[in-house]
N, C-alpha and C. Protein backbone atom coordinates (compact mmCIF):
# COMPACT_ATOMS: atom_id res chain seq x y z
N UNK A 1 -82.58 187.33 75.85
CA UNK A 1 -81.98 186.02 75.77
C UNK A 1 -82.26 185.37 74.41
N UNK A 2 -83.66 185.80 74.22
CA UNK A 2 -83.51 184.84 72.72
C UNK A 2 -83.02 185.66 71.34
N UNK A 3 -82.88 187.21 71.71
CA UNK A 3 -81.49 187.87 70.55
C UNK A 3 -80.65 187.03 70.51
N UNK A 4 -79.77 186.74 71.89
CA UNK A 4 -78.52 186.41 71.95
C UNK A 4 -78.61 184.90 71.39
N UNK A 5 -79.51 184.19 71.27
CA UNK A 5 -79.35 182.69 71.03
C UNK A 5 -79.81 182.74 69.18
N UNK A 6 -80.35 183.65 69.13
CA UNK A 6 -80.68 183.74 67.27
C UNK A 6 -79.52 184.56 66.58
N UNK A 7 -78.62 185.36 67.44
CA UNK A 7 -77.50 185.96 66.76
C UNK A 7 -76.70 184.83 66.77
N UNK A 8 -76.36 183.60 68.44
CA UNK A 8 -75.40 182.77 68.10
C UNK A 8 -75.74 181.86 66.81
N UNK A 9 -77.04 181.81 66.98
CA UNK A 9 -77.53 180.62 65.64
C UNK A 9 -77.35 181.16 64.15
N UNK A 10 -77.50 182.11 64.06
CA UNK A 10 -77.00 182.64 62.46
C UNK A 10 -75.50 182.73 62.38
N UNK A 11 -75.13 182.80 63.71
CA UNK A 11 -73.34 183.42 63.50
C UNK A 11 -72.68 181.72 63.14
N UNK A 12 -73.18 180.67 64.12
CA UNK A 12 -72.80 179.72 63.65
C UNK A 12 -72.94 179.48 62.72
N UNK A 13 -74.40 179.29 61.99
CA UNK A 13 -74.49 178.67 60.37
C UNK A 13 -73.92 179.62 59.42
N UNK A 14 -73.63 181.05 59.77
CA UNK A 14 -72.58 181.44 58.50
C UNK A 14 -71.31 180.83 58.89
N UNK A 15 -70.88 180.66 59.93
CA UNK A 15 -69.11 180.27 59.77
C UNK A 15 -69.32 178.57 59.36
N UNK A 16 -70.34 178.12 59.74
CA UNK A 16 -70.11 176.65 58.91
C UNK A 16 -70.73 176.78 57.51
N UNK A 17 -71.27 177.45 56.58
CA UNK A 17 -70.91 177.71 55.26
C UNK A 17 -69.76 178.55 55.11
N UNK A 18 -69.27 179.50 55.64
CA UNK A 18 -68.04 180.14 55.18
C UNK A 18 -66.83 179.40 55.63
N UNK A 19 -66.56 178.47 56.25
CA UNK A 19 -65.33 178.13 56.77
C UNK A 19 -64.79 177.00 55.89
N UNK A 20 -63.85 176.63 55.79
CA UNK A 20 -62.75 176.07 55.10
C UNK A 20 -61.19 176.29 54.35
N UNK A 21 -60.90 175.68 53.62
CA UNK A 21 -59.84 175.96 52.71
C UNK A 21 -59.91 176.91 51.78
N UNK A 22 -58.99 176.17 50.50
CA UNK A 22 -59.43 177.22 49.21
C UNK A 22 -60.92 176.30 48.82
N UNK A 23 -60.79 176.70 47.46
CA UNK A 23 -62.24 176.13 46.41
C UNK A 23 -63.37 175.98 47.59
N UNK A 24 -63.64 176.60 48.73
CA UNK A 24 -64.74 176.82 49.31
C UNK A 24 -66.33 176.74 48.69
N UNK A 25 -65.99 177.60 47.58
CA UNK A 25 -67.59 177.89 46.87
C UNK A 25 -67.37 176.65 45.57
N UNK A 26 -66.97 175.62 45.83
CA UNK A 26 -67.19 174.83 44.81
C UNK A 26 -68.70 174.04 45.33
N UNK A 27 -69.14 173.52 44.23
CA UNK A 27 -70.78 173.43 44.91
C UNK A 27 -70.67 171.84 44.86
N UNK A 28 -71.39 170.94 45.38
CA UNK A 28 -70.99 169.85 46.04
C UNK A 28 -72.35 168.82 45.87
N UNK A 29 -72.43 167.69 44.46
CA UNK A 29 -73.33 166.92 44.62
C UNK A 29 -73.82 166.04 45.85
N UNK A 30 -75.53 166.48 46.16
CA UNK A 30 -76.08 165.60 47.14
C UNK A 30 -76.05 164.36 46.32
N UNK A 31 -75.45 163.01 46.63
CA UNK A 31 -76.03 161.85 46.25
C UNK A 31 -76.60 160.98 47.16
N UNK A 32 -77.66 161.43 48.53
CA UNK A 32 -78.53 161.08 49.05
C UNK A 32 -77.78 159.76 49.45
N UNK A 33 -76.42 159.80 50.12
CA UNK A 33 -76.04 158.66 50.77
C UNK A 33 -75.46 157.65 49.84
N UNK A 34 -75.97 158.07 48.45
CA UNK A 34 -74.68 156.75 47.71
C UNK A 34 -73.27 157.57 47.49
N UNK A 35 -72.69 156.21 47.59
CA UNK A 35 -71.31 156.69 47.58
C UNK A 35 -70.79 156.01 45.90
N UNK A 36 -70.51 156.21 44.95
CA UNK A 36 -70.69 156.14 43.62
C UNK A 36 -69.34 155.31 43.77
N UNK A 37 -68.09 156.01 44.39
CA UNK A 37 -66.63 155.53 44.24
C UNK A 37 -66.85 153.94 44.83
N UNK A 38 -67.38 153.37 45.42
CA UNK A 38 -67.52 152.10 46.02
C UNK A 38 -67.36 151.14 44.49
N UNK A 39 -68.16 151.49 43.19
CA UNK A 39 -67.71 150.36 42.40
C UNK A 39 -66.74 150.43 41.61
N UNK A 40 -65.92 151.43 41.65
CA UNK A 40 -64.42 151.90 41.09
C UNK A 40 -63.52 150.37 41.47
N UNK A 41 -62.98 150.37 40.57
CA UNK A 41 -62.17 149.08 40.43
C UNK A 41 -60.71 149.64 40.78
N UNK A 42 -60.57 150.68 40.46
CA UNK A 42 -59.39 151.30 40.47
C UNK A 42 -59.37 152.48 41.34
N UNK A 43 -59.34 151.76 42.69
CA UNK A 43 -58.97 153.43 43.76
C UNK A 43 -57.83 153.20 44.40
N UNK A 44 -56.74 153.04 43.81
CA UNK A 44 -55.41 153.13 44.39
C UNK A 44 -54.57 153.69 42.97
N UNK A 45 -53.82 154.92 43.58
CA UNK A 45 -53.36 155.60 41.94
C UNK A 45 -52.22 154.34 41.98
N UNK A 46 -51.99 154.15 40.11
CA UNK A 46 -50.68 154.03 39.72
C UNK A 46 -50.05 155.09 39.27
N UNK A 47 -48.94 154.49 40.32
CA UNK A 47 -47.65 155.67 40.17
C UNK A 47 -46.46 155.08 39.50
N UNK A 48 -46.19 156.14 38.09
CA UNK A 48 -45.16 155.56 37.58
C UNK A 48 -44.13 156.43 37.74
N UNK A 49 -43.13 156.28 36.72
CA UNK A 49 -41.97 157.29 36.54
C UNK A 49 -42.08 158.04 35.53
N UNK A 50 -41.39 159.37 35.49
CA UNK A 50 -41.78 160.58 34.68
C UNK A 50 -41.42 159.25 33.13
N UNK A 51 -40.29 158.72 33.12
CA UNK A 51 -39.44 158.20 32.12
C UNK A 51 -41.11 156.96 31.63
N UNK A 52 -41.57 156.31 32.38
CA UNK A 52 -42.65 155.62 32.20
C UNK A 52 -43.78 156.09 31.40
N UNK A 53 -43.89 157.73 32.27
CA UNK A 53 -44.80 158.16 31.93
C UNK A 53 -45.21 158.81 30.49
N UNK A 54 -44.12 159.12 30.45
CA UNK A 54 -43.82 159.81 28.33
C UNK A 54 -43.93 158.43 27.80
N UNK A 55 -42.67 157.61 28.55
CA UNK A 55 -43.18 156.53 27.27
C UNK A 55 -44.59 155.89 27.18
N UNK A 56 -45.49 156.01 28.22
CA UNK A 56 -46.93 155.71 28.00
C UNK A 56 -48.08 156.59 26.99
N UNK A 57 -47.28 157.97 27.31
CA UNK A 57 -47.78 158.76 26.95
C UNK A 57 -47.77 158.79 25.17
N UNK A 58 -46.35 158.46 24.74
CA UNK A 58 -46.03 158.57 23.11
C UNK A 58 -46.91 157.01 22.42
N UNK A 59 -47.54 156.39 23.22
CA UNK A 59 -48.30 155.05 22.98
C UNK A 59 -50.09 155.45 23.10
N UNK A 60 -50.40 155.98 23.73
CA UNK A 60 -51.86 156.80 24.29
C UNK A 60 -51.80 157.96 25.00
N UNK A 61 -51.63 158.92 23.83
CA UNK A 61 -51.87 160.21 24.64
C UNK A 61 -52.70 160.35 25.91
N UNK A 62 -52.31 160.99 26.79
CA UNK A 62 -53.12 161.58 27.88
C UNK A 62 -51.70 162.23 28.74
N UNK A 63 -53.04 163.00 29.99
CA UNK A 63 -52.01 164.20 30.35
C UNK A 63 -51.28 163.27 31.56
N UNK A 64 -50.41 163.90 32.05
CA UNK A 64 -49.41 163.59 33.35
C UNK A 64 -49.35 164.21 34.82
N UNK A 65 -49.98 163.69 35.01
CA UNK A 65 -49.73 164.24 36.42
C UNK A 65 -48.54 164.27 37.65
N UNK A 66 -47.99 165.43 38.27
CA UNK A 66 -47.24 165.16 38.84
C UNK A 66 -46.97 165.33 40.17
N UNK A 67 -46.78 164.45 40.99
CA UNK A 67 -47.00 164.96 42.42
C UNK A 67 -45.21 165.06 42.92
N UNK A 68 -44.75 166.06 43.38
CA UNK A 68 -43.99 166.08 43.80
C UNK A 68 -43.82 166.50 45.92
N UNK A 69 -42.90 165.60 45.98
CA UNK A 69 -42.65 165.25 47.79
C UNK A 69 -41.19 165.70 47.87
N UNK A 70 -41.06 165.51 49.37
CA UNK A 70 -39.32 165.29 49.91
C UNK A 70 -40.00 163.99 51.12
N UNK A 71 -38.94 163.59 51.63
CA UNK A 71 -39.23 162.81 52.42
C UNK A 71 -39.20 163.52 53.59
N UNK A 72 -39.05 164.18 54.16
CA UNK A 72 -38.93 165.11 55.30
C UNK A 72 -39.99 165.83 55.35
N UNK A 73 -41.07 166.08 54.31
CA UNK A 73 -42.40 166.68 54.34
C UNK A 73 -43.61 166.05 54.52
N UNK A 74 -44.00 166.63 56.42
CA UNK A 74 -45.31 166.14 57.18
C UNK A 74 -46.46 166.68 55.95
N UNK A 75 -46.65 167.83 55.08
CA UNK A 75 -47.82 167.78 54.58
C UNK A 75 -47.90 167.03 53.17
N UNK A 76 -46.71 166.33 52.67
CA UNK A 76 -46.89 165.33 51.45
C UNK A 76 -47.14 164.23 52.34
N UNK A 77 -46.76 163.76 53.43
CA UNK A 77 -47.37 162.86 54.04
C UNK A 77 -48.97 162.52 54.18
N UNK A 78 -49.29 163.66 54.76
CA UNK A 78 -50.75 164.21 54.99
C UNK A 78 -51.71 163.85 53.36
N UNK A 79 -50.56 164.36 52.65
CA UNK A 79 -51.65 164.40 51.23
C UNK A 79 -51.73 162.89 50.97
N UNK A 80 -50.89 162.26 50.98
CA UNK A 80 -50.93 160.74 50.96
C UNK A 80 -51.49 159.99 51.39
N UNK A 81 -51.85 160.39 52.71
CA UNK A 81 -52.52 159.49 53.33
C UNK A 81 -53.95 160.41 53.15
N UNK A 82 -54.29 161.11 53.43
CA UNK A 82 -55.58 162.06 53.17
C UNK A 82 -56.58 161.80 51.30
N UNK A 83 -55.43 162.93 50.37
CA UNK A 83 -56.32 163.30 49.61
C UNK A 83 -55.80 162.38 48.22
N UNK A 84 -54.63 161.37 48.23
CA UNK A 84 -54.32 160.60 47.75
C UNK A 84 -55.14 159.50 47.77
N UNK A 85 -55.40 159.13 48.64
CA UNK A 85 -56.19 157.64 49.65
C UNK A 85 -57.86 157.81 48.94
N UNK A 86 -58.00 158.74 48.79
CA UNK A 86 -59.64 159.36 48.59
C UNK A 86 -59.98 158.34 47.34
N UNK A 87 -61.03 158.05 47.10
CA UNK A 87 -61.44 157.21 46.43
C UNK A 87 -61.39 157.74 44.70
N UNK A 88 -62.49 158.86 45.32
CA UNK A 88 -62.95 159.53 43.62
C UNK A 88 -61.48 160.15 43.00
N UNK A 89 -60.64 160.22 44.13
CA UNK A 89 -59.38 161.52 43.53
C UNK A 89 -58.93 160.31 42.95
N UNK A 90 -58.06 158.85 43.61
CA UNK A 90 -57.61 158.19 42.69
C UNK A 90 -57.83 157.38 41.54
N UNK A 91 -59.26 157.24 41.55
CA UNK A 91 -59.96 157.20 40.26
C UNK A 91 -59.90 157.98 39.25
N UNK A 92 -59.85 159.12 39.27
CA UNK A 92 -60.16 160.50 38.19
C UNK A 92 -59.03 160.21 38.02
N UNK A 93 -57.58 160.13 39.22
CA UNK A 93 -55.86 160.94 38.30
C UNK A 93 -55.97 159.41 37.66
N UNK A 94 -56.40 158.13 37.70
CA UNK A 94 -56.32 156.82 36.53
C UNK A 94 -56.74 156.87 36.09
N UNK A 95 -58.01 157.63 35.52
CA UNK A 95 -58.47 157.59 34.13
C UNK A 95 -58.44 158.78 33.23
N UNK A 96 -57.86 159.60 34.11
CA UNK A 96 -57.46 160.88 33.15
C UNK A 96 -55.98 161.20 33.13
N UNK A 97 -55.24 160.78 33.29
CA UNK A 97 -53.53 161.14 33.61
C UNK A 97 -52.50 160.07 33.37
N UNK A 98 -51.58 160.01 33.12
CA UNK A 98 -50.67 159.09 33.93
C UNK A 98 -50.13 159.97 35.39
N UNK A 99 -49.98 158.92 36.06
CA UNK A 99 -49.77 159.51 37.80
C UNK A 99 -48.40 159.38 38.12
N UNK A 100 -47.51 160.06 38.08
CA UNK A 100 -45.96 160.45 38.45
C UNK A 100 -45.59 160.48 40.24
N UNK A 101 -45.06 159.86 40.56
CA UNK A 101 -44.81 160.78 41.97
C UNK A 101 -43.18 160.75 41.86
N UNK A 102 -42.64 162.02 42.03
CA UNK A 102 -41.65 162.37 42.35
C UNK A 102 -40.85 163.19 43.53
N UNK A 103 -39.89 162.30 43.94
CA UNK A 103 -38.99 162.79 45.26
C UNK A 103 -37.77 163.88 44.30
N UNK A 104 -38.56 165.30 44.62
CA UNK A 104 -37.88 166.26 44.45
C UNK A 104 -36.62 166.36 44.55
N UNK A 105 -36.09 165.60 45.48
CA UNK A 105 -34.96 165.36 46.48
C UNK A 105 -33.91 164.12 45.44
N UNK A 106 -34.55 163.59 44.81
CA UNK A 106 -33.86 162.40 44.36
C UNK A 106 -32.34 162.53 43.77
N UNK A 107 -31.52 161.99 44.10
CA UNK A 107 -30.43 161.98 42.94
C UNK A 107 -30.15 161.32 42.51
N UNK A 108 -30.96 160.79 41.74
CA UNK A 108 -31.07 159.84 40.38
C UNK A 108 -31.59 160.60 39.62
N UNK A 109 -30.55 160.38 38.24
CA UNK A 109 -30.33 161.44 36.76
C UNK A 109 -31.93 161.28 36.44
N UNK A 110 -32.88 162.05 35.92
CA UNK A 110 -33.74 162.13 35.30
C UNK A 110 -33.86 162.48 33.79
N UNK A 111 -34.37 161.62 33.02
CA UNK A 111 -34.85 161.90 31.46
C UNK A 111 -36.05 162.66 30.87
N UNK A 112 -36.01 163.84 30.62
CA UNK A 112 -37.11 163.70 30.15
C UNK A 112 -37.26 165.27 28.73
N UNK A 113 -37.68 164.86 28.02
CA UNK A 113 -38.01 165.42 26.96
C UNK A 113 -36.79 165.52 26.06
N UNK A 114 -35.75 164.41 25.98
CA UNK A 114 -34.55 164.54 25.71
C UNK A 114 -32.95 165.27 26.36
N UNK A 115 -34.03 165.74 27.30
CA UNK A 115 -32.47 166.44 28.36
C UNK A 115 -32.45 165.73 29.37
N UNK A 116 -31.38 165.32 30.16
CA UNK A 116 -31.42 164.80 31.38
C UNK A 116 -30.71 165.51 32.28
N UNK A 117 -31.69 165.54 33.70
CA UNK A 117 -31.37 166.34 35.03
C UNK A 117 -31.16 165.74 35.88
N UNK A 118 -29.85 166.62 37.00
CA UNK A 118 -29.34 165.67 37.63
C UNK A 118 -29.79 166.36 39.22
N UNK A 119 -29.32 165.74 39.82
CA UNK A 119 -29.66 166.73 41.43
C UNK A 119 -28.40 167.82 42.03
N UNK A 120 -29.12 168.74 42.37
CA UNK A 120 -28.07 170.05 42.17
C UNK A 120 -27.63 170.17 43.63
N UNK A 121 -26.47 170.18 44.48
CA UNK A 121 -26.15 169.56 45.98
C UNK A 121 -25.85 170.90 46.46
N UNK A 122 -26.11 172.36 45.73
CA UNK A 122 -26.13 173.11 46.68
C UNK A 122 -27.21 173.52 47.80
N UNK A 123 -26.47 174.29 48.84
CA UNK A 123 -27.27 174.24 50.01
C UNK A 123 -28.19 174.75 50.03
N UNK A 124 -28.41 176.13 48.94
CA UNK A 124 -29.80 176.46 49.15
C UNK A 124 -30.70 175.92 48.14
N UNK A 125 -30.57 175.02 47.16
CA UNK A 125 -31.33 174.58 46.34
C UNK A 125 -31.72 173.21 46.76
N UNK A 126 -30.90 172.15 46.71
CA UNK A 126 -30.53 170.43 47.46
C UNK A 126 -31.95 170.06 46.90
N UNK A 127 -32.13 169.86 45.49
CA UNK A 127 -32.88 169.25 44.71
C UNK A 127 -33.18 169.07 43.34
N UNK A 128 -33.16 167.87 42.80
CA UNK A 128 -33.38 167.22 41.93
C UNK A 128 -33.48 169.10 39.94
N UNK A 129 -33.19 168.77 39.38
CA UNK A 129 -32.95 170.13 38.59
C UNK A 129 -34.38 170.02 37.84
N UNK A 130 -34.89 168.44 37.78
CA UNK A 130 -36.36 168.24 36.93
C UNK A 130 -37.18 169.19 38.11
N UNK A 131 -37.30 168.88 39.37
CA UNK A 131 -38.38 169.88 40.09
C UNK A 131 -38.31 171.03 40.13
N UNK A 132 -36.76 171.36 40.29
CA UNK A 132 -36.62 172.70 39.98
C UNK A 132 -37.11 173.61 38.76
N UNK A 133 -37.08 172.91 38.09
CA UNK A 133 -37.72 173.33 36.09
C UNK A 133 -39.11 173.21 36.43
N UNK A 134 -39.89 172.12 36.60
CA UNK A 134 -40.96 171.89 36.72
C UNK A 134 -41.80 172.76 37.76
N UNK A 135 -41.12 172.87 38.46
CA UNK A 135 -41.61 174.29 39.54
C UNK A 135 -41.61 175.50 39.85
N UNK A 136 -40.79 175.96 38.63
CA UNK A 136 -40.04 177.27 38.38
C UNK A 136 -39.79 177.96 39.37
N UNK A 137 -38.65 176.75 39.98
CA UNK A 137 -37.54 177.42 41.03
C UNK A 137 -38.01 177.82 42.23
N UNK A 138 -39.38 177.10 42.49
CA UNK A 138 -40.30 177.36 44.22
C UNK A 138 -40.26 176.54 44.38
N UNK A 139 -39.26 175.91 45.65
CA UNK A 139 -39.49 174.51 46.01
C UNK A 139 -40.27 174.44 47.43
N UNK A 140 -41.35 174.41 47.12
CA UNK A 140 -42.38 174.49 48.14
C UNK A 140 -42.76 172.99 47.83
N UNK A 141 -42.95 172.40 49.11
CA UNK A 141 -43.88 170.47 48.75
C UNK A 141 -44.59 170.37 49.85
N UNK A 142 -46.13 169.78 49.52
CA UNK A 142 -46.34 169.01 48.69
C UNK A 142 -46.62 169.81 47.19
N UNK A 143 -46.38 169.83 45.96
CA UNK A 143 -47.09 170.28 44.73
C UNK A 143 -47.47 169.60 43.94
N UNK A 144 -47.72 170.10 42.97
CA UNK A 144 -48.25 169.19 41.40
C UNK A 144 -47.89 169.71 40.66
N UNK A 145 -47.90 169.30 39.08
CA UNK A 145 -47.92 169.88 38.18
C UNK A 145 -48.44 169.21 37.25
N UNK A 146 -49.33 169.52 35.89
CA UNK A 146 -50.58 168.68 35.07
C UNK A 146 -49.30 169.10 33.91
N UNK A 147 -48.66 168.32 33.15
CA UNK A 147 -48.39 168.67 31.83
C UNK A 147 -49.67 168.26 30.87
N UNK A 148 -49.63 168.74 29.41
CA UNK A 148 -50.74 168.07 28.59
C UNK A 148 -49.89 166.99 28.07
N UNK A 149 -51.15 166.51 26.78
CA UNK A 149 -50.64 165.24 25.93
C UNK A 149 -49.31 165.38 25.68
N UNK A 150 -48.82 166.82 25.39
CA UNK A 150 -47.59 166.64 24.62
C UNK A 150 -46.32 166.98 25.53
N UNK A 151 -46.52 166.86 27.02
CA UNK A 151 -45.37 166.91 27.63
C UNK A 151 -45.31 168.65 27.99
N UNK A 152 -45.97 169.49 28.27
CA UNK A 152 -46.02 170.66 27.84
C UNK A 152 -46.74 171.00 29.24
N UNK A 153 -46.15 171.49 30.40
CA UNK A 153 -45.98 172.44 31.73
C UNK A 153 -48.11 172.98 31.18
N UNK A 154 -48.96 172.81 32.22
CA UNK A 154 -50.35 173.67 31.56
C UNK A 154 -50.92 174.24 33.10
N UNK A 155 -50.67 173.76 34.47
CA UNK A 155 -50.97 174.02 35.74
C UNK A 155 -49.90 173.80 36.68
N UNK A 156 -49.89 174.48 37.80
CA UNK A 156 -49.04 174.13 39.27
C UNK A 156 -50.13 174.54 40.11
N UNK A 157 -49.83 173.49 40.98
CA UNK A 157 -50.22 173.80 42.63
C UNK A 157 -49.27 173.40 43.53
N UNK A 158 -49.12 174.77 44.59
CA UNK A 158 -48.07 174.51 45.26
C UNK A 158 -48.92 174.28 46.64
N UNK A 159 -48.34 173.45 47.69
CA UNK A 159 -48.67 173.45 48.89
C UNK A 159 -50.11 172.23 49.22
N UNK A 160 -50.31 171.98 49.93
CA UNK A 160 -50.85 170.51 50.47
C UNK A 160 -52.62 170.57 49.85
N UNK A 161 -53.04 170.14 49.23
CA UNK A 161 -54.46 170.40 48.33
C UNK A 161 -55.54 168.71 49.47
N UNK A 162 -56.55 169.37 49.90
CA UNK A 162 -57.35 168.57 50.26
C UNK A 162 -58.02 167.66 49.71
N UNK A 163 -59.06 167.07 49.46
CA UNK A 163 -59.26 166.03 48.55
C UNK A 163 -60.47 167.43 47.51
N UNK A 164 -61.33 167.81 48.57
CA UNK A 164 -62.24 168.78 47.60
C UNK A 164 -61.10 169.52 46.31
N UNK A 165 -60.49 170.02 46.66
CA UNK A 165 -59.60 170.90 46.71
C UNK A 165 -59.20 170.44 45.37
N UNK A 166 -58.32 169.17 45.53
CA UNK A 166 -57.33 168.43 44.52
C UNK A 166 -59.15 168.16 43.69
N UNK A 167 -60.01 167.49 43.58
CA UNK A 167 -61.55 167.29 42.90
C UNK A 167 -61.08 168.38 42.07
N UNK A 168 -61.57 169.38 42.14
CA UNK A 168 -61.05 170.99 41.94
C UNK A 168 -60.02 170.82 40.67
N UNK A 169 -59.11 170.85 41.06
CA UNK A 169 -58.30 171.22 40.45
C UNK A 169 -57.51 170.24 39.06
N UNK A 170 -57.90 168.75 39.40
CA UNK A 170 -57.64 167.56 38.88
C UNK A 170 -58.98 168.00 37.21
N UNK A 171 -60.15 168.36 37.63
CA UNK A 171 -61.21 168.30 36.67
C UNK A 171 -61.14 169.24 36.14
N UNK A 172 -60.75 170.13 36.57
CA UNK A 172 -59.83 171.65 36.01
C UNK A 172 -59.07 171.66 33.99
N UNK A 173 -58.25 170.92 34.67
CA UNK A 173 -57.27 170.52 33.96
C UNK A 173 -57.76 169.00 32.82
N UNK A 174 -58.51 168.21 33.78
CA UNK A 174 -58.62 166.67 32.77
C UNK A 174 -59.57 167.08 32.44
N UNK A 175 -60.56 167.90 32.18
CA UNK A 175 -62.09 167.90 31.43
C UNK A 175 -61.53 169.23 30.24
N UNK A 176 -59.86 169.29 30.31
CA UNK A 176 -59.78 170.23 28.98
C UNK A 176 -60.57 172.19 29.46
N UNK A 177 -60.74 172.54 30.65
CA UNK A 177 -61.65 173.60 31.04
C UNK A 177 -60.83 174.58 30.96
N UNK A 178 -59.73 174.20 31.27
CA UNK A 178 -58.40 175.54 31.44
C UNK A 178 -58.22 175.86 29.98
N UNK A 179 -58.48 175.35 28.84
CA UNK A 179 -58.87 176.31 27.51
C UNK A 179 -59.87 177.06 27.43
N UNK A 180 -61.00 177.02 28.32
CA UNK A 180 -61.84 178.02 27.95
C UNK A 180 -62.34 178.59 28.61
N UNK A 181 -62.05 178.20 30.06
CA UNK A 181 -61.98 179.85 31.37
C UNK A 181 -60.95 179.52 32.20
N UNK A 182 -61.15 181.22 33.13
CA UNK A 182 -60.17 180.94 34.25
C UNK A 182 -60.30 180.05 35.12
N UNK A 183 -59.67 179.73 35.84
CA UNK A 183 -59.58 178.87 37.40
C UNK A 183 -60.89 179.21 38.11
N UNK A 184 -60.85 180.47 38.35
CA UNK A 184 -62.22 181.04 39.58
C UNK A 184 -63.15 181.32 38.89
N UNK A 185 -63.54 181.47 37.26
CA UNK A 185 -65.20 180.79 37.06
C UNK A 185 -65.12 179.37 36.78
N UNK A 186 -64.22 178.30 36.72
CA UNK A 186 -64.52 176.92 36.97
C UNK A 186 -64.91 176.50 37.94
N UNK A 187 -64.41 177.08 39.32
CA UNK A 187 -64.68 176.81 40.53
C UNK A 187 -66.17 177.00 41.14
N UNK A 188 -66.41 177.86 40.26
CA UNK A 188 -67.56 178.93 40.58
C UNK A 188 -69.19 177.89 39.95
N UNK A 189 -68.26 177.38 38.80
CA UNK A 189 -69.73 176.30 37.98
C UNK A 189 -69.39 175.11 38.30
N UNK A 190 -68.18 174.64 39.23
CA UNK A 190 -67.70 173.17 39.42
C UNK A 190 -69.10 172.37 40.16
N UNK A 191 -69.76 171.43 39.70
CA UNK A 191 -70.44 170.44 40.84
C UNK A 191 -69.55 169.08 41.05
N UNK A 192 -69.02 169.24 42.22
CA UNK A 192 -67.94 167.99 42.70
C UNK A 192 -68.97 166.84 42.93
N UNK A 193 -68.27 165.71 43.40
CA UNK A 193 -68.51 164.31 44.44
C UNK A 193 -68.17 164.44 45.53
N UNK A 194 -66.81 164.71 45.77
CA UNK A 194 -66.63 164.56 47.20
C UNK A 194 -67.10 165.85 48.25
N UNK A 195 -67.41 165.03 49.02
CA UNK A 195 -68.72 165.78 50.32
C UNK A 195 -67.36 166.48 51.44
C-alpha cells in the first residue's frame, strides 16, 4: 500500500511540473506574493490602427505589434479576455510596441507601407489581403505578428497564446533576443513574472 501511494505521489508531482501548454520550461520568478503589475499605470493595451501605428512609429521608433481576430473566433475571444486582460502582458505590449488589433475580416481598404489592401470576397480566402500578407496566407486566428522599427515582418504566432506563453514570446522579440538566439534557447534562459 505504501508503493502504491509513493508511485501515485511522484506520478502526480511529475505531471504537475510536466503539464501545460507550449513555453512550459520557461522558468518563472518567485516574488514571494508581490504582485509588481499592481503599480503599472498602464494595464489596459492601447490599440491603434496599423495606419496610426506607422505614423507613430515614423515619430518614435518602436516595434508593432499585431494581433489579429475575426469576429466569429471563440479563441481571440478567450485571448482577450484571458491573456490580453493580464496585467504584466498589457504593460510590456505599451511600453515596448505600438499595439494594432486587427479584424482580419475587415473590408475597409488598408494602408500600409505605401500599398493599399483591400478585402478579397472569395470563398476560400474571405479576408482582408493585409492579413493575408502579414500571415503568409495561414489564416489561422487568434495570431500575431511583431514587425520591427522599420515596418519589417521579424515573428508570427499563430493560434491562441496564454498569458505565460504571450510573456514568452512578447520579450522574445521587445528585448531585441531574436538577433542573437533561437526561440528555444530564449525560452530555455527566459525568467518570466507571470505565475
Amino acid at each position: 500500500m505504501k508503493k502504491l501511494l509513493t508511485i501515485l505521489l511522484i506520478s502526480a508531482v511529475y505531471y504537475n511540473a510536466t503539464a501545460g501548454g507550449s513555453y512550459t520550461s520557461a522558468k518563472r520568478i518567485s516574488r514571494a506574493g508581490i504582485d509588481s503589475s499592481r503599480f503599472y499605470k498602464d494595464t489596459i493595451i492601447k490599440w491603434m490602427t496599423i495606419e496610426e501605428a506607422m505614423a507613430a512609429q515614423q515619430k518614435k521608433p518602436k516595434k508593432i505589434f499585431i494581433s489579429f481576430f475575426a469576429t466569429w473566433c471563440g479563441w481571440c475571444r478567450k485571448e482577450d479576455a484571458v491573456t490580453y486582460k493580464n496585467r504584466e502582458i498589457a504593460h510590456y505590449i505599451n511600453q515596448h510596441f505600438y499595439p494594432v488589433k486587427f479584424n482580419a475580416e475587415t473590408k475597409t481598404s488598408v494602408a500600409f507601407k505605401g500599398k493599399t489592401y483591400e478585402f478579397i470576397p472569395d470563398k476560400k480566402i474571405f479576408a482582408n489581403a493585409f492579413a493575408t500578407t502579414m500571415l503568409n496566407g495561414k489564416l489561422s486566428y487568434p495570431a500575431s505578428v511583431v514587425l520591427d522599427e522599420t515596418g519589417t515582418k521579424i515573428d508570427i504566432h499563430q493560434g491562441y497564446l496564454d498569458p505565460i506563453s504571450m510573456e514568452i514570446a512578447l520579450n522574445f522579440t521587445g528585448s531585441n533576443a531574436y538577433k542573437k538566439m533561437k526561440q528555444a534557447q530564449f525560452e530555455e534562459e527566459f525568467y518570466g513574472k507571470i505565475e
